[in-house]
Protein backbone atom coordinates (compact mmCIF):
# COMPACT_ATOMS: atom_id res chain seq x y z
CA UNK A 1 0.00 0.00 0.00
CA UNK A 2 2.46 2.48 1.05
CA UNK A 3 4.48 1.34 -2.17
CA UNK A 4 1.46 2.07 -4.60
CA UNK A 5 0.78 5.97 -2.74
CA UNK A 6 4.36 6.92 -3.40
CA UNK A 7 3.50 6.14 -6.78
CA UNK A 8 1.02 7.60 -6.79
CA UNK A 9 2.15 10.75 -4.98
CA UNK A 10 5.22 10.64 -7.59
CA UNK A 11 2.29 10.66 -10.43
CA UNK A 12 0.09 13.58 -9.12
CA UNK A 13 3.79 15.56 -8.48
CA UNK A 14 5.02 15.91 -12.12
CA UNK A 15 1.32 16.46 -12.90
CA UNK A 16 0.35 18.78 -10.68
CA UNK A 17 2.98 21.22 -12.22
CA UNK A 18 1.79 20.74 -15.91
CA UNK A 19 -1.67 21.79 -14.25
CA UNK A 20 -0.53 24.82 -12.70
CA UNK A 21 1.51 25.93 -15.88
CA UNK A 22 -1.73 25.74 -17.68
CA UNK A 23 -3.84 27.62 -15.37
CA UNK A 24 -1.25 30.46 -15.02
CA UNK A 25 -1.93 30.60 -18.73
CA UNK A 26 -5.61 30.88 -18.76
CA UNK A 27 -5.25 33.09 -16.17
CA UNK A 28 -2.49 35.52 -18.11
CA UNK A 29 -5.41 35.51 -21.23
CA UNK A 30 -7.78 36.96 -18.74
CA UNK A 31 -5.44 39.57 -17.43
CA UNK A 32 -5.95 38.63 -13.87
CA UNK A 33 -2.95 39.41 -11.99
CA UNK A 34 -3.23 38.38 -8.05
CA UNK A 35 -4.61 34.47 -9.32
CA UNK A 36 -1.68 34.71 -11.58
CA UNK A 37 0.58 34.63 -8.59
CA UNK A 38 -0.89 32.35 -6.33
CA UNK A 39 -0.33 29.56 -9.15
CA UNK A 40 3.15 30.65 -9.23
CA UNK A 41 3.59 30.76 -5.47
CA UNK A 42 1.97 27.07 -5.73
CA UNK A 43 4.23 25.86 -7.93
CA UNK A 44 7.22 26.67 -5.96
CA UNK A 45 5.57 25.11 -2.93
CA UNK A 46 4.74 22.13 -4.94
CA UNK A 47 8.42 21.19 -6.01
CA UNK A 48 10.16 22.57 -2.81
CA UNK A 49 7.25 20.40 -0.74
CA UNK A 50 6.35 23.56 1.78
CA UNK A 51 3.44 25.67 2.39
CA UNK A 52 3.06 29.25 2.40
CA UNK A 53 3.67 29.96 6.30
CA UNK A 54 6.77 28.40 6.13
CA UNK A 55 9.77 29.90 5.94
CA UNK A 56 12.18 30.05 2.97
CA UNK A 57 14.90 28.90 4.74
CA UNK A 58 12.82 25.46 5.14
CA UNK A 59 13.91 24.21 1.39
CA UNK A 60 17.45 23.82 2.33
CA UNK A 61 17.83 19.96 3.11
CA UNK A 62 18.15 18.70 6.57
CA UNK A 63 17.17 21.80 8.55
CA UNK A 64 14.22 22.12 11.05
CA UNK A 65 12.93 25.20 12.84
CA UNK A 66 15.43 24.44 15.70
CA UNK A 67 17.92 24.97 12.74
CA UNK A 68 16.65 28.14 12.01
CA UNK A 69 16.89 29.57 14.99
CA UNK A 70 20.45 28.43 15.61
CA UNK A 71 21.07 30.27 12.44
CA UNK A 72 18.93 33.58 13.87
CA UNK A 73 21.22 33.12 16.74
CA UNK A 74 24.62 33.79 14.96
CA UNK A 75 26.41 37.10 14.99
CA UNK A 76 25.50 38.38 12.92
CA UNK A 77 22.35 36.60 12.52
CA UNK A 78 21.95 33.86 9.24
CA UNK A 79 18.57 34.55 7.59
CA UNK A 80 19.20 33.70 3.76
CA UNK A 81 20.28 31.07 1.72
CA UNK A 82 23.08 32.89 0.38
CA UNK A 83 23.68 34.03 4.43
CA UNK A 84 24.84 30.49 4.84
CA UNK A 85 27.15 30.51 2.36
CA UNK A 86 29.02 33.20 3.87
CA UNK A 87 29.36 31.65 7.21
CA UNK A 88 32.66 30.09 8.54
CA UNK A 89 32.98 26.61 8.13
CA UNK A 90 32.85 26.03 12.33
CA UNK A 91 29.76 28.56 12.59
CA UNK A 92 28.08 26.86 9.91
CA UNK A 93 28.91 23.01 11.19
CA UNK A 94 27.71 24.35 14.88
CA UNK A 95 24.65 25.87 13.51
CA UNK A 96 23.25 22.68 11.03
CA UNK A 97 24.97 20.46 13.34
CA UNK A 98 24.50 17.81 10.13
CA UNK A 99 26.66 14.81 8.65
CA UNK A 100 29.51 15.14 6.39
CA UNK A 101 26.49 13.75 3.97
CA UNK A 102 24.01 15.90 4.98
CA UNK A 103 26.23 19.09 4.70
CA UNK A 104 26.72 18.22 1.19
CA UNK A 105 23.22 18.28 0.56
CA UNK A 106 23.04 21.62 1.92
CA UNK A 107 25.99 22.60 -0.18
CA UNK A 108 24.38 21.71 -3.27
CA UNK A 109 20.97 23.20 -2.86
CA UNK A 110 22.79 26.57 -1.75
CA UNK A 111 24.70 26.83 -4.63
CA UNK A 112 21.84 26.03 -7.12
CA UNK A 113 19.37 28.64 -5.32
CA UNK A 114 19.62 31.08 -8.00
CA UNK A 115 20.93 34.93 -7.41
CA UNK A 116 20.06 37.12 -10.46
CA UNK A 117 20.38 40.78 -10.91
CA UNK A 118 17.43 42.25 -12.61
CA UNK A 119 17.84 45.36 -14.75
CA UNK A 120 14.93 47.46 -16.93
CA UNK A 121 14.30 50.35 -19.29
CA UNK A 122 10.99 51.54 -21.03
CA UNK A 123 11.50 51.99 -24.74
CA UNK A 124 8.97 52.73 -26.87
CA UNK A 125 8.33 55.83 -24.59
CA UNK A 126 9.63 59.31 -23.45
CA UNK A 127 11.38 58.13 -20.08
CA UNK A 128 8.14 57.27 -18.09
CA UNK A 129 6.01 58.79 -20.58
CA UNK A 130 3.32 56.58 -22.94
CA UNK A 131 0.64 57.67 -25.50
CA UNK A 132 -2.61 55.96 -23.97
CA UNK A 133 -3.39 52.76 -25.81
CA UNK A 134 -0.29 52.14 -27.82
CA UNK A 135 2.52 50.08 -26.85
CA UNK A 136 5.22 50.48 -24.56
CA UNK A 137 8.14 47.68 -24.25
CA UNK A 138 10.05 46.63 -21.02
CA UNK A 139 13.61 45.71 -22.08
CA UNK A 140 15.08 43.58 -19.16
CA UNK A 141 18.43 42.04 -18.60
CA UNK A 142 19.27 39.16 -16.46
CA UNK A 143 22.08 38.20 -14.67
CA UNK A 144 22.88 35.12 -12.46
CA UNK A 145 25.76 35.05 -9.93
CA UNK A 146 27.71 32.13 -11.42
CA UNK A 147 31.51 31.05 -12.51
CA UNK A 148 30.81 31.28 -16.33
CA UNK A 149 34.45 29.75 -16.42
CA UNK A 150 33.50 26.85 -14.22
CA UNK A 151 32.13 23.84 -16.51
CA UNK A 152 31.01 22.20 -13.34
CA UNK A 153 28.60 25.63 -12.72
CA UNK A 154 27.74 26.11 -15.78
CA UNK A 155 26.93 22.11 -16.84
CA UNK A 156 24.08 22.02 -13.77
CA UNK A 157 22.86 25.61 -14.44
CA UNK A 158 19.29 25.65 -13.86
CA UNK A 159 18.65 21.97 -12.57
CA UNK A 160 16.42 22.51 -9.63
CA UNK A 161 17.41 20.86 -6.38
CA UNK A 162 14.92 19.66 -4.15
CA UNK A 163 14.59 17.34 -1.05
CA UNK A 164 11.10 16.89 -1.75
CA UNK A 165 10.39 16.84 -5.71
CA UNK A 166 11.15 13.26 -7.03
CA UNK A 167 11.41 14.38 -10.86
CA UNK A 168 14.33 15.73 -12.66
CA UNK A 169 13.26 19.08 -12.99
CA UNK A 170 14.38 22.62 -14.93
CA UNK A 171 13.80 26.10 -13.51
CA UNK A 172 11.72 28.43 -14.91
CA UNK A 173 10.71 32.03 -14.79
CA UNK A 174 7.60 34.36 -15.57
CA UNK A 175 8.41 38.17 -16.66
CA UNK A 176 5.32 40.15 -16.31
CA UNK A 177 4.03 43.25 -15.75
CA UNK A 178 1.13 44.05 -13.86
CA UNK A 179 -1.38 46.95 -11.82
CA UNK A 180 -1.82 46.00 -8.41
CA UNK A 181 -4.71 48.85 -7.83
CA UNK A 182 -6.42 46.80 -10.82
CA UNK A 183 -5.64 43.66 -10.47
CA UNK A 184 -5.08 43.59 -14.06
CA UNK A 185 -1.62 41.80 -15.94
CA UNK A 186 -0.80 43.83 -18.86
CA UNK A 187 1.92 41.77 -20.02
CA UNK A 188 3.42 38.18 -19.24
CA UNK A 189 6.37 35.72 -20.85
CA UNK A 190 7.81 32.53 -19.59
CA UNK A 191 11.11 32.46 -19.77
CA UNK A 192 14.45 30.66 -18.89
CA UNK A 193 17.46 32.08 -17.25
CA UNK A 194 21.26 31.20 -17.98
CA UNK A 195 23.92 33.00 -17.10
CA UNK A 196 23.10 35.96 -19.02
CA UNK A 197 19.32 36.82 -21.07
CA UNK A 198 17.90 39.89 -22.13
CA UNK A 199 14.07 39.30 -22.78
CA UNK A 200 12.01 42.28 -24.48
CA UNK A 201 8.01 42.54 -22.73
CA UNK A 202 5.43 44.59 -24.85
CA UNK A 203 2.11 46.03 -23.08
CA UNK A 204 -0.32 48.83 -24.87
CA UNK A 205 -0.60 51.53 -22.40
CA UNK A 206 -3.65 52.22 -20.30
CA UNK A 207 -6.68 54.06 -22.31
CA UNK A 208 -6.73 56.54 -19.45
CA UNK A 209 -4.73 59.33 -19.17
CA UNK A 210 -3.39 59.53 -15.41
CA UNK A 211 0.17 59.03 -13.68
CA UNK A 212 -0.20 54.63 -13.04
CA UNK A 213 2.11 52.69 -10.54
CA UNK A 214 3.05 49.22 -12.49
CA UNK A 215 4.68 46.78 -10.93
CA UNK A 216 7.40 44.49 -12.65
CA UNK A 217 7.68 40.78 -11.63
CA UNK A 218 10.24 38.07 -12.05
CA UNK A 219 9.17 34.75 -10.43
CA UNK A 220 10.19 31.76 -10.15
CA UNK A 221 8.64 27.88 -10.94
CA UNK A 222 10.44 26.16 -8.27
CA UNK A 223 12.56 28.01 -6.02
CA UNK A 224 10.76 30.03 -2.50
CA UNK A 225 11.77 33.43 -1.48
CA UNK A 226 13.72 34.24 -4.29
CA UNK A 227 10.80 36.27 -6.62
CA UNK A 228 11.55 39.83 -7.37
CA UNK A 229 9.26 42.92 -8.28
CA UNK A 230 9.95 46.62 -9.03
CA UNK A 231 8.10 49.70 -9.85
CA UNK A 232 7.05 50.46 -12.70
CA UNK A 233 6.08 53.85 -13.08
CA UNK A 234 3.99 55.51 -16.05
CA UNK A 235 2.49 58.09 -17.09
C-alpha cells in the first residue's frame, strides 16, 4: 500500500505542475494578476514540498525550525540562503549540526538557489512617458551570480534541487508586468534564465490618461523566497 501511494504521490507531483503551468496561462489571457501569482507561489511550494507559512529557509535539506533559529542566533544573525554561504565553516557546522552527507546536501541546494540581478528600461516611450493605448516595451536584462568559467557551474545551471520533488526538474521564470490597484496583468512571458538573457516585454498603455504605478515581476517555478518585483512607473 504504502508502495502504490508513493507512486502515486510521484504521479500527481510531475502532474500537478503541468496543471498549474496551464492555469497560469488561462489566467495571463484573462489579465488577472493576483490568481496569476498564487499559481506561481503554488508551484514553488509544490516542487520545494512547503506551504506558504513556512519559511524560505525550510527548502534547504536537513534543517528544522530548531535549525533556524540556531542560524537567527549567529552574529550576525543567518537569515538567507546565500547568508549560509558566507558563514565560517565552524559557525556553519555548529549551527546545522549535520553529517559530512548531509552538509553536502546543503551545499548543493545553496549553490543552485539562484541569485540574479534584474535590470529594466521603457522603450517605446519618453522616459516614463506613454501615449494611452499604444505600446510600450520593457527591455530587461538578467544576470545570475555564477563562474561562467566553471564547466562544473555552468553544466548544472538551472537543474532545480529539491529534497522533496522526485522528478528531474528545470527552472523556470515568468516576466510580467502588472497593476496591483487593478488587479489587471498587462503583459506576461515565460522564460528561462542562464547565465546571461535579455528578454524584451510589450504592453499597450492604459486608455486613461493619469500618472499609473506598475509593478514588474520576475518569479520563479520552483525556487521560495527568491521572486523579485519593481516599480514600474507611467504616465
Amino acid at each position: 500500500m504504502a508502495t502504490d501511494l508513493t507512486g502515486d504521490l510521484k504521479l500527481v507531483l510531475k502532474d500537478a505542475l503541468k496543471l498549474l503551468q496551464a492555469l497560469v496561462d488561462v489566467i495571463s489571457s484573462q489579465g488577472w494578476l493576483r490568481p496569476a501569482l498564487a499559481c506561481m507561489e503554488l508551484s514553488q511550494m509544490v516542487v520545494q514540498g512547503m506551504w506558504d507559512k513556512d519559511p524560505a529557509m525550510l527548502q534547504v535539506p536537513h534543517t528544522s525550525r530548531d535549525t533556524l533559529a540556531r542560524l537567527a542566533a549567529c552574529n550576525p544573525p543567518v537569515t538567507s540562503v546565500f547568508g549560509i554561504l558566507e558563514m565560517e565553516d565552524e559557525d556553519r557546522e555548529a549551527a546545522l549540526q549535520v553529517t559530512e552527507a548531509q552538509m553536502s546536501d546543503v551545499a548543493t541546494f545553496c549553490n543552485a538557489y539562484p541569485s540574479i540581478d534584474l535590470t529594466f528600461e521603457l522603450t517605446d516611450a519618453e522616459g516614463a512617458t506613454a501615449v494611452s493605448g499604444e505600446a510600450v516595451g520593457v527591455t530587461v536584462t538578467l544576470q545570475r551570480d555564477v563562474d561562467e568559467e566553471d564547466e562544473e557551474d555552468m553544466a548544472s545551471l538551472g537543474k532545480v534541487v529539491s529534497a522533496r520533488y522526485p522528478h528531474a526538474k528545470q527552472e523556470a521564470w515568468w516576466l510580467m508586468v502588472g497593476d496591483t490597484n487593478t488587479n489587471s496583468m498587462l503583459t506576461i512571458k515565460r522564460v528561462t534564465v542562464g547565465a546571461a538573457s535579455r528578454v524584451k516585454l510589450s504592453f499597450d498603455a492604459p486608455e486613461l490618461p493619469g500618472d499609473y504605478k506598475l509593478t514588474l515581476y520576475l518569479c520563479s517555478d520552483s525556487y521560495v523566497g527568491c521572486d523579485q518585483e519593481y516599480d514600474l512607473p507611467l504616465t
